[in-house]
N, C-alpha and C. Protein backbone atom coordinates (compact mmCIF):
# COMPACT_ATOMS: atom_id res chain seq x y z
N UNK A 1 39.44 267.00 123.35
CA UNK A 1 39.27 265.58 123.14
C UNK A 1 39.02 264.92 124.50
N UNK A 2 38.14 263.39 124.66
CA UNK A 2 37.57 262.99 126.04
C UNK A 2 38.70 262.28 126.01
N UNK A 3 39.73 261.85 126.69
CA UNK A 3 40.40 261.06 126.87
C UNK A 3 40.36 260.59 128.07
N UNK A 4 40.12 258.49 127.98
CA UNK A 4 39.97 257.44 129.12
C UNK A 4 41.52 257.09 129.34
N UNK A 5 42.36 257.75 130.46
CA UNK A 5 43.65 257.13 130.80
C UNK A 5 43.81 256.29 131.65
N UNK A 6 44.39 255.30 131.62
CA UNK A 6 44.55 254.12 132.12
C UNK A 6 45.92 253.95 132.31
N UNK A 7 46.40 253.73 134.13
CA UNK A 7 47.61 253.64 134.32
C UNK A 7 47.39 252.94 135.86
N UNK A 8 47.93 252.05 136.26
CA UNK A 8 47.95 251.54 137.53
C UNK A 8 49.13 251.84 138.27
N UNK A 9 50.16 252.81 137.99
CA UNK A 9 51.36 253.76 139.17
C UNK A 9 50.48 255.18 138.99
N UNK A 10 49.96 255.29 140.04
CA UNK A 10 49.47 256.57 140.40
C UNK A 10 50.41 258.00 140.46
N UNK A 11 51.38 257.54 140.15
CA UNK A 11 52.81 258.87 140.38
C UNK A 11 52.55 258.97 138.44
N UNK A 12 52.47 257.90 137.56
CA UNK A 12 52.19 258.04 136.27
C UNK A 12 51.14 258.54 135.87
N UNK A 13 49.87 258.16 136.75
CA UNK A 13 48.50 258.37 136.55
C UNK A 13 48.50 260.20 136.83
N UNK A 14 48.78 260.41 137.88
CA UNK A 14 48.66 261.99 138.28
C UNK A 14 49.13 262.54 137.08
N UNK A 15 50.61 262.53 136.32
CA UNK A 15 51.46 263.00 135.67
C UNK A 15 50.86 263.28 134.37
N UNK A 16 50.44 262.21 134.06
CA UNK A 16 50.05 262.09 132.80
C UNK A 16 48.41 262.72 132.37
N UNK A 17 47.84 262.86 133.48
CA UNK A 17 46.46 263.69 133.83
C UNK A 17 46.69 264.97 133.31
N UNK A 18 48.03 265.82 134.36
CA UNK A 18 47.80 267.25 134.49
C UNK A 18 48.36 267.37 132.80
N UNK A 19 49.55 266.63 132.11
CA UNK A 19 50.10 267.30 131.60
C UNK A 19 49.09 266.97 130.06
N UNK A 20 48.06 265.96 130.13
CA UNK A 20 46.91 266.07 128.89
C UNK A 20 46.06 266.92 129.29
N UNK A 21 45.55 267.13 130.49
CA UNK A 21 45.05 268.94 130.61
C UNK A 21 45.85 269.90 130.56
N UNK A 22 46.84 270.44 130.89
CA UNK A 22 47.82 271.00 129.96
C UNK A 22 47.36 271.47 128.83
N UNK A 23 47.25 270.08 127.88
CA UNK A 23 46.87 270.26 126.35
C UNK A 23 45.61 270.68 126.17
N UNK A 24 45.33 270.68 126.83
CA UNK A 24 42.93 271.07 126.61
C UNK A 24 42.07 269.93 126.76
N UNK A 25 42.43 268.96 126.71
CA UNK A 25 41.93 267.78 126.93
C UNK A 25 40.98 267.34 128.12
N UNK A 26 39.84 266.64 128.29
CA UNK A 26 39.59 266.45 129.25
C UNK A 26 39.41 264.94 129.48
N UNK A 27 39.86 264.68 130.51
CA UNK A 27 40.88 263.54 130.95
C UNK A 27 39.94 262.79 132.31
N UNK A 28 39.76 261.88 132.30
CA UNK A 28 39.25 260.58 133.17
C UNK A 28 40.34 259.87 133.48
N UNK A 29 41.30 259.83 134.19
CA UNK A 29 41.88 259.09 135.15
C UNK A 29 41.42 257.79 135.42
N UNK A 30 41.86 256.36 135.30
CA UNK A 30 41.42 255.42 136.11
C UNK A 30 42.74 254.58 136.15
N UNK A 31 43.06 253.88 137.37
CA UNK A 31 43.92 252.73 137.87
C UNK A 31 43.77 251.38 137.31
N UNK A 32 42.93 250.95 136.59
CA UNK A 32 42.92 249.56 136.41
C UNK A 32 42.35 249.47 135.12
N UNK A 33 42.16 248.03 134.01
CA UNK A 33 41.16 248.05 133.13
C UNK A 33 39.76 248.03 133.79
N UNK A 34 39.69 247.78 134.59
CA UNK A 34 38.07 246.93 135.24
C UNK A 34 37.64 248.31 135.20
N UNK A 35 38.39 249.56 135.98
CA UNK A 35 37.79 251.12 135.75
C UNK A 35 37.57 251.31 134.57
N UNK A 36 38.32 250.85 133.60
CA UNK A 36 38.34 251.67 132.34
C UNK A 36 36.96 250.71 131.45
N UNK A 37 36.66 250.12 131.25
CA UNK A 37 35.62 249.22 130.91
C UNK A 37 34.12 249.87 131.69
N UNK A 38 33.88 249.98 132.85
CA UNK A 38 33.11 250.80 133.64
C UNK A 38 32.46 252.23 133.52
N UNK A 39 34.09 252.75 132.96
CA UNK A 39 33.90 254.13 132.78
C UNK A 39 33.49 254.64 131.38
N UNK A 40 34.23 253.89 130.65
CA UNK A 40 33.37 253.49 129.13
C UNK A 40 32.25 253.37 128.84
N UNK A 41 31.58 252.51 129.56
CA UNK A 41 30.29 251.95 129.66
C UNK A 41 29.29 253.57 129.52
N UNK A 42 30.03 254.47 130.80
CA UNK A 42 28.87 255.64 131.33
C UNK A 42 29.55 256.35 130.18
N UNK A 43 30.82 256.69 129.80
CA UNK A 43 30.85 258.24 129.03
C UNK A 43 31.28 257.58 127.54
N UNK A 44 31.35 258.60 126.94
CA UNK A 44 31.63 258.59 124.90
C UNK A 44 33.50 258.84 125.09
N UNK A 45 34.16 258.11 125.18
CA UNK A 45 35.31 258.92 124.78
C UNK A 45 36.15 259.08 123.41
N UNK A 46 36.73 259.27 123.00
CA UNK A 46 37.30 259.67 121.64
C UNK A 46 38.71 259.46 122.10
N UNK A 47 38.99 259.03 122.77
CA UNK A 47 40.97 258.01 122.96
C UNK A 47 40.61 257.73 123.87
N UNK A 48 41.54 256.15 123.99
CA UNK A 48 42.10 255.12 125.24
C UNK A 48 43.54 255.08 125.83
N UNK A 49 43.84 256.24 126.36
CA UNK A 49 45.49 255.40 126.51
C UNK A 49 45.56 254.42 128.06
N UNK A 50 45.98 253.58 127.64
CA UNK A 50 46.24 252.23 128.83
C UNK A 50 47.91 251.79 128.71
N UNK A 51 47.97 251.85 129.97
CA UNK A 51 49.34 251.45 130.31
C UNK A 51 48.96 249.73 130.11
N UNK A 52 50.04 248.99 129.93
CA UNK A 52 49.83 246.99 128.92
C UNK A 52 49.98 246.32 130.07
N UNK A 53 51.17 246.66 131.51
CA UNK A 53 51.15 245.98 132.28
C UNK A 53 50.57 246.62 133.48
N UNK A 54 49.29 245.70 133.73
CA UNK A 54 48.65 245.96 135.17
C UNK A 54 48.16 245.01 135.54
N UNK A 55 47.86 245.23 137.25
CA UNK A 55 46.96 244.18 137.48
C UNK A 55 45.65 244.20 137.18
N UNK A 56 44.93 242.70 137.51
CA UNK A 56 43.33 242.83 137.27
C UNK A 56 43.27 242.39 135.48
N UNK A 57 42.41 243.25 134.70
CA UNK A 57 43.01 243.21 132.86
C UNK A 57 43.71 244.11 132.88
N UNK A 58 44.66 243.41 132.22
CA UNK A 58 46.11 243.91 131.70
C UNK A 58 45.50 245.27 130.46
N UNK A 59 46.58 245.72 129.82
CA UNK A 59 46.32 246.91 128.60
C UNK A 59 46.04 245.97 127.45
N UNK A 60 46.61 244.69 127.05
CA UNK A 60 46.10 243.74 126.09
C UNK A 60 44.61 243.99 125.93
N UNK A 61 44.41 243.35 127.16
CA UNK A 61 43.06 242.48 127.14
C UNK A 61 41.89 243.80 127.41
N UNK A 62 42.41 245.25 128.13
CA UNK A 62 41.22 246.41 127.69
C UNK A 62 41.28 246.81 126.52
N UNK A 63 42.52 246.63 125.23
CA UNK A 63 42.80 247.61 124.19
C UNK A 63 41.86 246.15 123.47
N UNK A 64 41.50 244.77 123.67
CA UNK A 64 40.79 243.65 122.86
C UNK A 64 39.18 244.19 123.41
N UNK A 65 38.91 244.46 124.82
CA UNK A 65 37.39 244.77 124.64
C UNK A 65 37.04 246.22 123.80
N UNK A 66 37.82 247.50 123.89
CA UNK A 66 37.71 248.50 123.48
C UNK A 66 37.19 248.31 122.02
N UNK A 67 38.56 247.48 121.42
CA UNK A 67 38.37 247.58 119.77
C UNK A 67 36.66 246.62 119.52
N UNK A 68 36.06 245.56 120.21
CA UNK A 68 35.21 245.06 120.37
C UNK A 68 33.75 245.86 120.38
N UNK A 69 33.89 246.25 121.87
CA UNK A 69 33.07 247.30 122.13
C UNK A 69 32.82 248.78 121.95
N UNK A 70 33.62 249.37 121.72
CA UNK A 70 34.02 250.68 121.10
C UNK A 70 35.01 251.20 120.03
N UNK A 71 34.78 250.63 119.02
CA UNK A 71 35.77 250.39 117.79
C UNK A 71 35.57 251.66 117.40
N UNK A 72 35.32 252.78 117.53
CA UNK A 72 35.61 253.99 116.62
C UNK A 72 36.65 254.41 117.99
N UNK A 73 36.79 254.11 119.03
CA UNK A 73 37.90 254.82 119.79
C UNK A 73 39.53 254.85 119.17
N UNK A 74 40.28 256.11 119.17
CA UNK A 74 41.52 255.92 119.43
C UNK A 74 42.06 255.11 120.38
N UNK A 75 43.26 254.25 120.25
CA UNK A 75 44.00 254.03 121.14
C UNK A 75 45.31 254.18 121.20
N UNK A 76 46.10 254.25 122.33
CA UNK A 76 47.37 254.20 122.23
C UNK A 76 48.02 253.75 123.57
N UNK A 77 48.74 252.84 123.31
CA UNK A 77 49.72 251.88 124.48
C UNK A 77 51.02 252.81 124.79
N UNK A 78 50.92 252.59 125.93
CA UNK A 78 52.00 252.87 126.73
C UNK A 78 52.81 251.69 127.41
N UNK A 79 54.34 251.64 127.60
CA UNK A 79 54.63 250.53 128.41
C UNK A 79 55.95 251.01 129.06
N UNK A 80 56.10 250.51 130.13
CA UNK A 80 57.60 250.49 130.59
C UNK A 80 58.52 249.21 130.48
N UNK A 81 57.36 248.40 129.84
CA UNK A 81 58.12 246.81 130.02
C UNK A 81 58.01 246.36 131.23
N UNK A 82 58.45 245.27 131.41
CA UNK A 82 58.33 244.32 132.55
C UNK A 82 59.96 243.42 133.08
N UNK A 83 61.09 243.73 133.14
CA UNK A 83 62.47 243.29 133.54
C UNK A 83 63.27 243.32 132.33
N UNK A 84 62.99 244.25 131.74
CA UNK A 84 63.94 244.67 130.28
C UNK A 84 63.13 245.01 129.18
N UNK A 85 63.22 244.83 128.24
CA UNK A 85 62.29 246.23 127.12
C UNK A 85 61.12 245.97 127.04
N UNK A 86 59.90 246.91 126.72
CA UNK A 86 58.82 246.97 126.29
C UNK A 86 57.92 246.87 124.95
N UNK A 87 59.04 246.68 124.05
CA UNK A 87 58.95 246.50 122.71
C UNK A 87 58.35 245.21 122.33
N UNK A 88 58.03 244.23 122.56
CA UNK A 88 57.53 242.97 122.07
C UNK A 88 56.12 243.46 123.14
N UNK A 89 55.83 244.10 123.86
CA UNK A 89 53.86 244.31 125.09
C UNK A 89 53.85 245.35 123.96
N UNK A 90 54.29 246.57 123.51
CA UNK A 90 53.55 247.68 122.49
C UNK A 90 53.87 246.86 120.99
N UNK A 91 54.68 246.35 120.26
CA UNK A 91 54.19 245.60 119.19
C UNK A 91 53.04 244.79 119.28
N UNK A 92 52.65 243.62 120.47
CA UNK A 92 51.35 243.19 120.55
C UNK A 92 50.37 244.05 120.84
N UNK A 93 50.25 245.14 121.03
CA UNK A 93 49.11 246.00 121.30
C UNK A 93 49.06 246.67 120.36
N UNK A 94 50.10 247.34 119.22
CA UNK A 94 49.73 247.39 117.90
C UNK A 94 49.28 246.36 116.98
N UNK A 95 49.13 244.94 117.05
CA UNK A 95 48.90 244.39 116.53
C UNK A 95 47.60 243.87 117.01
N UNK A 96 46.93 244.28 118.19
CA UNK A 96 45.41 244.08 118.60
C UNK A 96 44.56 245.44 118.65
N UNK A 97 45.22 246.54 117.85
CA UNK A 97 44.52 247.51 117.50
C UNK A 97 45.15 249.19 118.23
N UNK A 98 46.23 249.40 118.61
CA UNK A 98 46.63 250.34 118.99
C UNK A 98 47.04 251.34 117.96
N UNK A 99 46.63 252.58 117.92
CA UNK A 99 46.75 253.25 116.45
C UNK A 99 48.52 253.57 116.75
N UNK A 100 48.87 253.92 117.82
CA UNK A 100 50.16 254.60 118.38
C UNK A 100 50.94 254.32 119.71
N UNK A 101 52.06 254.21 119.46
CA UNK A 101 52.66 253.17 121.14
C UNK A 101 53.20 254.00 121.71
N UNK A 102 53.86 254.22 123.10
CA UNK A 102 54.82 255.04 123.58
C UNK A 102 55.38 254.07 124.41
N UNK A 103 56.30 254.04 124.46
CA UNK A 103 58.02 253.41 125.69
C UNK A 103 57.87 254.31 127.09
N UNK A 104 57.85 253.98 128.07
CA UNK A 104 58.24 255.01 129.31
C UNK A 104 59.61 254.84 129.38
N UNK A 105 60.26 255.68 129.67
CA UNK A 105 59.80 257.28 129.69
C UNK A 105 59.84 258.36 128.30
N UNK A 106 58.74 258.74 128.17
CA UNK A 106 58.51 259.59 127.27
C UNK A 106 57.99 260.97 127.91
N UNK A 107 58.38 261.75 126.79
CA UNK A 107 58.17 263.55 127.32
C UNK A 107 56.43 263.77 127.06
N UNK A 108 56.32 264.79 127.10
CA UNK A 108 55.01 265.74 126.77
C UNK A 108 55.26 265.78 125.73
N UNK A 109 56.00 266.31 124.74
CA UNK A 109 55.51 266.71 123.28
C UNK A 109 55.38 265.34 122.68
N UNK A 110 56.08 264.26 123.26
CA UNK A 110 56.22 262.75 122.61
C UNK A 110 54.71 262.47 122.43
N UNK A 111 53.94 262.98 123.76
CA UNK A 111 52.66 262.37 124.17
C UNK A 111 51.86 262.99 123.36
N UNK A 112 52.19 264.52 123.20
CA UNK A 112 50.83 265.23 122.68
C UNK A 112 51.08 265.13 121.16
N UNK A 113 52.21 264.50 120.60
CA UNK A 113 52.22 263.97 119.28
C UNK A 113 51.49 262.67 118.93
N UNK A 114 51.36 262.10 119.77
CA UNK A 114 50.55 260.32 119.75
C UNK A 114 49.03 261.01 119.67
N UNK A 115 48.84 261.49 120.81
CA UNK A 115 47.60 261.95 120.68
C UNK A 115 46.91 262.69 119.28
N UNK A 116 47.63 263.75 118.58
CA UNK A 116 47.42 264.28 117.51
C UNK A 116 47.31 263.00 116.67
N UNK A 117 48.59 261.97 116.42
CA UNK A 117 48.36 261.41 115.51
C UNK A 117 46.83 260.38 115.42
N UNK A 118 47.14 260.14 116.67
CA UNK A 118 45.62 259.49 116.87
C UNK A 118 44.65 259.62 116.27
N UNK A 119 44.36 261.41 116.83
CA UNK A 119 42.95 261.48 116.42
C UNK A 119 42.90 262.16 115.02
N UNK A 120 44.02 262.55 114.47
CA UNK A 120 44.02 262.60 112.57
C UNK A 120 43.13 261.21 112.21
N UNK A 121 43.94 259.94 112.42
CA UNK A 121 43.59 258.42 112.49
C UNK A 121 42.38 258.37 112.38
N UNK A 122 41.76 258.81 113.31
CA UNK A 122 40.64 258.27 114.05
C UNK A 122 39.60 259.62 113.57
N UNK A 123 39.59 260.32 112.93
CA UNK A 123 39.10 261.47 112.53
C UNK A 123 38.23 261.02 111.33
C-alpha cells in the first residue's frame, strides 16, 4: 500500500516510517500539510495518515483538502493532543472524513490494525 505520512516531530516521523515498512508498505514521509498536499499532487496514494496538530495546515484542514481533492484516499488521524487529551482533534477528524483515529502513544500492531481497517474501508 502507498502510504502519504504526515507528522511534524521527526523522532515520530522516522518511527512511524520504518515500522510501516516493516509492514511492506511503501511510505512517503513528509513534516507538514503544505508537503503533504505537494506530494499528493505528484504521486497516487491509497492512505493519508496526518498527525491534527501541526504547524503551517494543521491535520484538520489536510484531512478537508484530501477528502476534496482525493476522496477515494484512506485516512487516518493520529493525535497526541495539545495540554491534555486528544479525543475532541480525532473525533473532529472523524467527523471531516477520517476512516480510523489513533491516540499517541500507540504500538505497531495498533497501527497496522488502522491501516488494515482502512484499506478493507476503502477497498
Amino acid at each position: 500500500m502507498k502510504i502519504l505520512l504526515v507528522d511534524d516531530d521527526p523522532i515520530v516521523l522516522e518511527s512511524l516510517d520504518l515500522t510501516l515498512k516493516e509492514f511492506g508498505h511503501e511510505v512517503t514521509p513528509v513534516n507538514d500539510g503544505v508537503y503533504a498536499v505537494e506530494e499528493a499532487a505528484r504521486g497516487d496514494f491509497d492512505l493519508l495518515i496526518t498527525d491534527l496538530i501541526m504547524p503551517g495546515i494543521e491535520g484538520i484542514e489536510t484531512i478537508r483538502h484530501f477528502q476534496k481533492h482525493h476522496p477515494g484516499i484512506g485516512i487516518i488521524a493520529i493525535s497526541g493532543g495539545a495540554r491534555g487529551s486528544s479525543t475532541p482533534y480525532l473525533n473532529i477528524a472523524k467527523a471531516v472524513g477520517a476512516k480510523a483515529t489513533l491516540a499517541k502513544p500507540f504500538t505497531a500492531s495498533e497501527l497496522n490494525e488502522a491501516v488494515d481497517q482502512v484499506a478493507v474501508a476503502s477497498a
